[in-house]
Structure formats: C-alpha cells, structure tokens
C-alpha atoms as a PDB file:
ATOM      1  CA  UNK A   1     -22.693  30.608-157.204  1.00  0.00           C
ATOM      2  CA  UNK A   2     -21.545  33.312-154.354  1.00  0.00           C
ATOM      3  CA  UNK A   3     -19.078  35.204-154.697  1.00  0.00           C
ATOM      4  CA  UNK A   4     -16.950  38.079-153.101  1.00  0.00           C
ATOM      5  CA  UNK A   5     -17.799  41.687-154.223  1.00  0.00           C
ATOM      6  CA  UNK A   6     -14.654  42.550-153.605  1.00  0.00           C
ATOM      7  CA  UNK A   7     -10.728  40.912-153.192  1.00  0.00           C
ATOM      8  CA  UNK A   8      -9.871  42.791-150.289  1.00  0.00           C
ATOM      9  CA  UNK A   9     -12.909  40.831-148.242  1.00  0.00           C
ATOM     10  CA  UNK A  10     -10.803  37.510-148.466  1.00  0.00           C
ATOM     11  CA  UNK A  11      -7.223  39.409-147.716  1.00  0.00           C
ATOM     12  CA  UNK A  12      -8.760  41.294-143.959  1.00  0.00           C
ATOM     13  CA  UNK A  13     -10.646  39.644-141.347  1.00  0.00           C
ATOM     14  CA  UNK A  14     -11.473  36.281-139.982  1.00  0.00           C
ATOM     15  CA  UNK A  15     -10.708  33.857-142.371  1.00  0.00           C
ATOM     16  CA  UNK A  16     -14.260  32.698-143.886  1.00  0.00           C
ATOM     17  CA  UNK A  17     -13.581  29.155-145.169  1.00  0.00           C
ATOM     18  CA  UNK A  18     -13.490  25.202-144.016  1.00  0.00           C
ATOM     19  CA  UNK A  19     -12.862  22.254-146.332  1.00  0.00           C
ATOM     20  CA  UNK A  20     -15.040  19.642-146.163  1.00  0.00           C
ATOM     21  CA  UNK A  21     -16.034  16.457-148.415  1.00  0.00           C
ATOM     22  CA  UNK A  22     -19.519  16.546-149.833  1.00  0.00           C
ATOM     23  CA  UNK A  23     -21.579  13.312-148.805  1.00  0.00           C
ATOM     24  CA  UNK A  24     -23.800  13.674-151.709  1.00  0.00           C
ATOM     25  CA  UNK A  25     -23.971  15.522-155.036  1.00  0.00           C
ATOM     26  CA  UNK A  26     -24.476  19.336-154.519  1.00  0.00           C
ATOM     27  CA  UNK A  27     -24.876  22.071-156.521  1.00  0.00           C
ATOM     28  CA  UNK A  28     -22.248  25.420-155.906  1.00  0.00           C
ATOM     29  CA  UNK A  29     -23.833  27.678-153.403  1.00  0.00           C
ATOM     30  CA  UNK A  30     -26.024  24.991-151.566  1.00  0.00           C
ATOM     31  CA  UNK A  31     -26.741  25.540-148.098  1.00  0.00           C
ATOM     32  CA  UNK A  32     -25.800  22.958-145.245  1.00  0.00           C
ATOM     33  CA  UNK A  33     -23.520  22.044-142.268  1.00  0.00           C
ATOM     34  CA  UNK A  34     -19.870  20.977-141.457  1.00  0.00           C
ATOM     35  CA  UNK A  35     -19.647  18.031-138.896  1.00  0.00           C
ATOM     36  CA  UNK A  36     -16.246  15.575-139.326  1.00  0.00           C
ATOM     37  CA  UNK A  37     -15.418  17.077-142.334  1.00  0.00           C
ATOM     38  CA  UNK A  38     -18.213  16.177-144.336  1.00  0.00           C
ATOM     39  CA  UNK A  39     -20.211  18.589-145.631  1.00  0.00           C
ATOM     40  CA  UNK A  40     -23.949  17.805-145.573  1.00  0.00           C
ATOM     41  CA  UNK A  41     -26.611  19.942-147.403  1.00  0.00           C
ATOM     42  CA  UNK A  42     -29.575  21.273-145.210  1.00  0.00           C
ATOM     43  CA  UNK A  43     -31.623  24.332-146.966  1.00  0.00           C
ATOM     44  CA  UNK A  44     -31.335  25.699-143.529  1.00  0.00           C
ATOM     45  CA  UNK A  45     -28.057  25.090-142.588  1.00  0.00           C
ATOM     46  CA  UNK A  46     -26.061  28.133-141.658  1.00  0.00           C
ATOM     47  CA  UNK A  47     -22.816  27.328-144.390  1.00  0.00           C
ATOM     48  CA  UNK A  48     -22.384  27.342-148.264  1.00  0.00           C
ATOM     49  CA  UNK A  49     -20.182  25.877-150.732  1.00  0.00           C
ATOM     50  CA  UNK A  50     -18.365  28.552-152.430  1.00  0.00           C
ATOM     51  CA  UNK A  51     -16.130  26.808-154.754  1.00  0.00           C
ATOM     52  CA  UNK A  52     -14.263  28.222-158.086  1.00  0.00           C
ATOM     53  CA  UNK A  53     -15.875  26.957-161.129  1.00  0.00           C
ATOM     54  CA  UNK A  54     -13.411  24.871-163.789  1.00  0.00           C
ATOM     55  CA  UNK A  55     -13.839  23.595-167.244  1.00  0.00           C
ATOM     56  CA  UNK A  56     -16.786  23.948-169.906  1.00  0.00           C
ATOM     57  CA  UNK A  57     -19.414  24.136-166.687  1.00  0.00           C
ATOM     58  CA  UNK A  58     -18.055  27.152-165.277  1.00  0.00           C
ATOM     59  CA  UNK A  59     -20.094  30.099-165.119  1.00  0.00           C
ATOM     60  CA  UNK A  60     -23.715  27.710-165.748  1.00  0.00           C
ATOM     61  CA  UNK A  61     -26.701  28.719-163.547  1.00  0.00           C
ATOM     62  CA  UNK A  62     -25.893  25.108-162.168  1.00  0.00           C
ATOM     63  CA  UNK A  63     -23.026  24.191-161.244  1.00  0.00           C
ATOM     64  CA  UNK A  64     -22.829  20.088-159.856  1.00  0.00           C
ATOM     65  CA  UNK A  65     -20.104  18.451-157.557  1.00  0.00           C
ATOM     66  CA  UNK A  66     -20.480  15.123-157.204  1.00  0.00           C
ATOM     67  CA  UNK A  67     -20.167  13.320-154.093  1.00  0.00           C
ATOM     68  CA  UNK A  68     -16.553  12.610-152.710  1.00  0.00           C
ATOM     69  CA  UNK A  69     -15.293  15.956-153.991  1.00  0.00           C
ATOM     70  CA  UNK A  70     -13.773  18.601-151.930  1.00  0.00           C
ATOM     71  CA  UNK A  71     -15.164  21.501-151.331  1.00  0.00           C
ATOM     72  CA  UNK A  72     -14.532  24.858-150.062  1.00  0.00           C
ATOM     73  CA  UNK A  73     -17.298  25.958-147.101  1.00  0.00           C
ATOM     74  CA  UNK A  74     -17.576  29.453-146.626  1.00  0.00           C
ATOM     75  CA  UNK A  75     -18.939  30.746-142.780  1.00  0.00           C
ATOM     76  CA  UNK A  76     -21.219  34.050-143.677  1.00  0.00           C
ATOM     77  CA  UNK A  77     -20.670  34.605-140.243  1.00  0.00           C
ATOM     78  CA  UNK A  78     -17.016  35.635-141.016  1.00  0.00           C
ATOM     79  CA  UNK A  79     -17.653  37.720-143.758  1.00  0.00           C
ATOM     80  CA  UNK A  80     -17.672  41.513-143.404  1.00  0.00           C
ATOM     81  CA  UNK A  81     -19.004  43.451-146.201  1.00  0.00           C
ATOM     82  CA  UNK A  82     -21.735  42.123-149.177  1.00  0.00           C
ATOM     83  CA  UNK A  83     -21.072  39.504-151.253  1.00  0.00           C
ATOM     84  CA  UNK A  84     -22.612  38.361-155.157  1.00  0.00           C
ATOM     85  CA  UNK A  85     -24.924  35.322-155.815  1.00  0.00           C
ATOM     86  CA  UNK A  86     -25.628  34.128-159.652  1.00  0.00           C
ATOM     87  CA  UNK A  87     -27.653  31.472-160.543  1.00  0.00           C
ATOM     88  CA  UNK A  88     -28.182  28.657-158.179  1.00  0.00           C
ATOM     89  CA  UNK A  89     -29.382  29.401-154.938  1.00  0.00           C
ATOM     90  CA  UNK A  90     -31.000  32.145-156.792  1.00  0.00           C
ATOM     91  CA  UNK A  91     -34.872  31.504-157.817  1.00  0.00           C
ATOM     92  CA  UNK A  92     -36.822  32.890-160.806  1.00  0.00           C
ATOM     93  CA  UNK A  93     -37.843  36.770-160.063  1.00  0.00           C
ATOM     94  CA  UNK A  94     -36.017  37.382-157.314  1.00  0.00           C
ATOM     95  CA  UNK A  95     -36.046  40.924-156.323  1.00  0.00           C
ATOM     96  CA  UNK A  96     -34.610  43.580-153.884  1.00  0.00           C
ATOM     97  CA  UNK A  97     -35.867  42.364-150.088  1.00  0.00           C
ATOM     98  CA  UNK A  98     -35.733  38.710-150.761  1.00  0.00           C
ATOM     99  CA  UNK A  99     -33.941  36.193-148.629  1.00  0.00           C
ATOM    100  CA  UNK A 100     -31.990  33.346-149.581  1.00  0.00           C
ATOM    101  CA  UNK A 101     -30.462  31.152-146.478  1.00  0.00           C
ATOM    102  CA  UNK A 102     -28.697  33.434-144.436  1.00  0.00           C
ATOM    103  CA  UNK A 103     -28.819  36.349-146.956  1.00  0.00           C
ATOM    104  CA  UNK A 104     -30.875  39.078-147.642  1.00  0.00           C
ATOM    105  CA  UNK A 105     -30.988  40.932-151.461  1.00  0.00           C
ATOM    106  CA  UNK A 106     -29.675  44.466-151.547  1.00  0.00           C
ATOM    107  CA  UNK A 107     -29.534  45.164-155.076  1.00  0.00           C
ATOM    108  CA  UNK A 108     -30.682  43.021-158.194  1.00  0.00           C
ATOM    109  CA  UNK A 109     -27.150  43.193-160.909  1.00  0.00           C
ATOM    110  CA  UNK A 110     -27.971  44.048-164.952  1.00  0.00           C
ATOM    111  CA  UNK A 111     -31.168  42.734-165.615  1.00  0.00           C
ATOM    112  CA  UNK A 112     -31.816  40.233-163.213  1.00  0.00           C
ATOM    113  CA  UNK A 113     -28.299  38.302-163.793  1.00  0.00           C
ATOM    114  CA  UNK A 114     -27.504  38.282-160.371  1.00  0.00           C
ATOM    115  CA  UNK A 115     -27.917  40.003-156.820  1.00  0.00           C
ATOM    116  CA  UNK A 116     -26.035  41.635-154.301  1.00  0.00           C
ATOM    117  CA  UNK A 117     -26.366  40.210-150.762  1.00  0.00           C
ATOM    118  CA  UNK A 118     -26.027  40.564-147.023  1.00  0.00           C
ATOM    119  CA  UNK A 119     -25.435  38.608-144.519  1.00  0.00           C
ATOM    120  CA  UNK A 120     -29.164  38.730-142.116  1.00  0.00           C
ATOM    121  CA  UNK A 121     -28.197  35.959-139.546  1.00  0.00           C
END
C-alpha cells in the first residue's frame, strides 16, 4: 500500500490520480501503465494503484483487487513531497537506499513496518 505522508500533498499541486479498470487481478501498490482506461500491471511501469482499503482486508500486507474493479492510478510524477509504502510492493529487509519502481527509501518507519519514499524517476 502507498500512501500520502501528508493531507496537504493531495489538496496543492497537480492533481496525481487517473481511474482506470484493472485487466487482471492486482495487488494495491502494483506497478504498471494506463492505456484506454485499463490499467495493466508491468513491474516497470511508471504508475501505481493507490486505492483506499475497505472491509476485513484493509490494512493486510496484501491487499487483492480482482479484475474488472476500478481503481485509482496515482502518477509519482505529480507528486511533490515523500510519500509511505506498507506491505506490498515492499520486500522482506528492506532498508534505507533501496528502490522500489520509481521510488527510492528514505527512512525505514517503527521496526521495519513500513518506509518512507521518494520519488527517483
């Protein structure tokens, strides 16, 4: 899961998101592309899903959409400031320096719970 360190990132600047329909199950925070609507994962695609978590899933290290959902893209290209990853994309001991897609690690949160990134690309 990414999220936003803080609220005032989504309230100034370019406005970060697309919708798109996933073509296949995804997990939250899987990288890929936007053609036609129709989001398609690619570990080196330069988009993520950044979607809010619902019901008893929320908050897993996993979260899965299935295909046919909508889903909310976010462009790190538009985003000014860091932003938070937990769990998926996330791999076991990550650390400070890492990269992950488009982001770079900053700072590793409580004990390895989750890590504060930057946009590198």
């Amino acid at each position: 899961m990414i999220k936003f360190s803080t609220i005032g990132q989504i309230e100034h600047g370019k406005y970060p998101f697309e919708d798109a329909v996933v073509n296949v199950d995804v997990l939250n925070g899987a990288f890929g592309n936007v053609a036609d609507g129709v989001f398609t994962p690619d570990e080196a695609g330069k988009k993520v899903i950044m979607v809010l978590e619902n019901g008893d899933d929320a908050g897993v290290a996993e979260y899965k959409i299935p295909a046919g959902s909508r889903v909310r893209v976010l462009d790190p290209a538009k985003v000014e400031g860091d932003l938070e990853m937990y769990g998926y994309p996330l791999v076991d001991g990550f650390k400070v320096g890492d990269t992950v897609g488009c982001f770079t690690i900053t700072k590793v949160i409580g004990n390895k719970l989750g890590a504060v990134v930057q946009v590198t690309e």
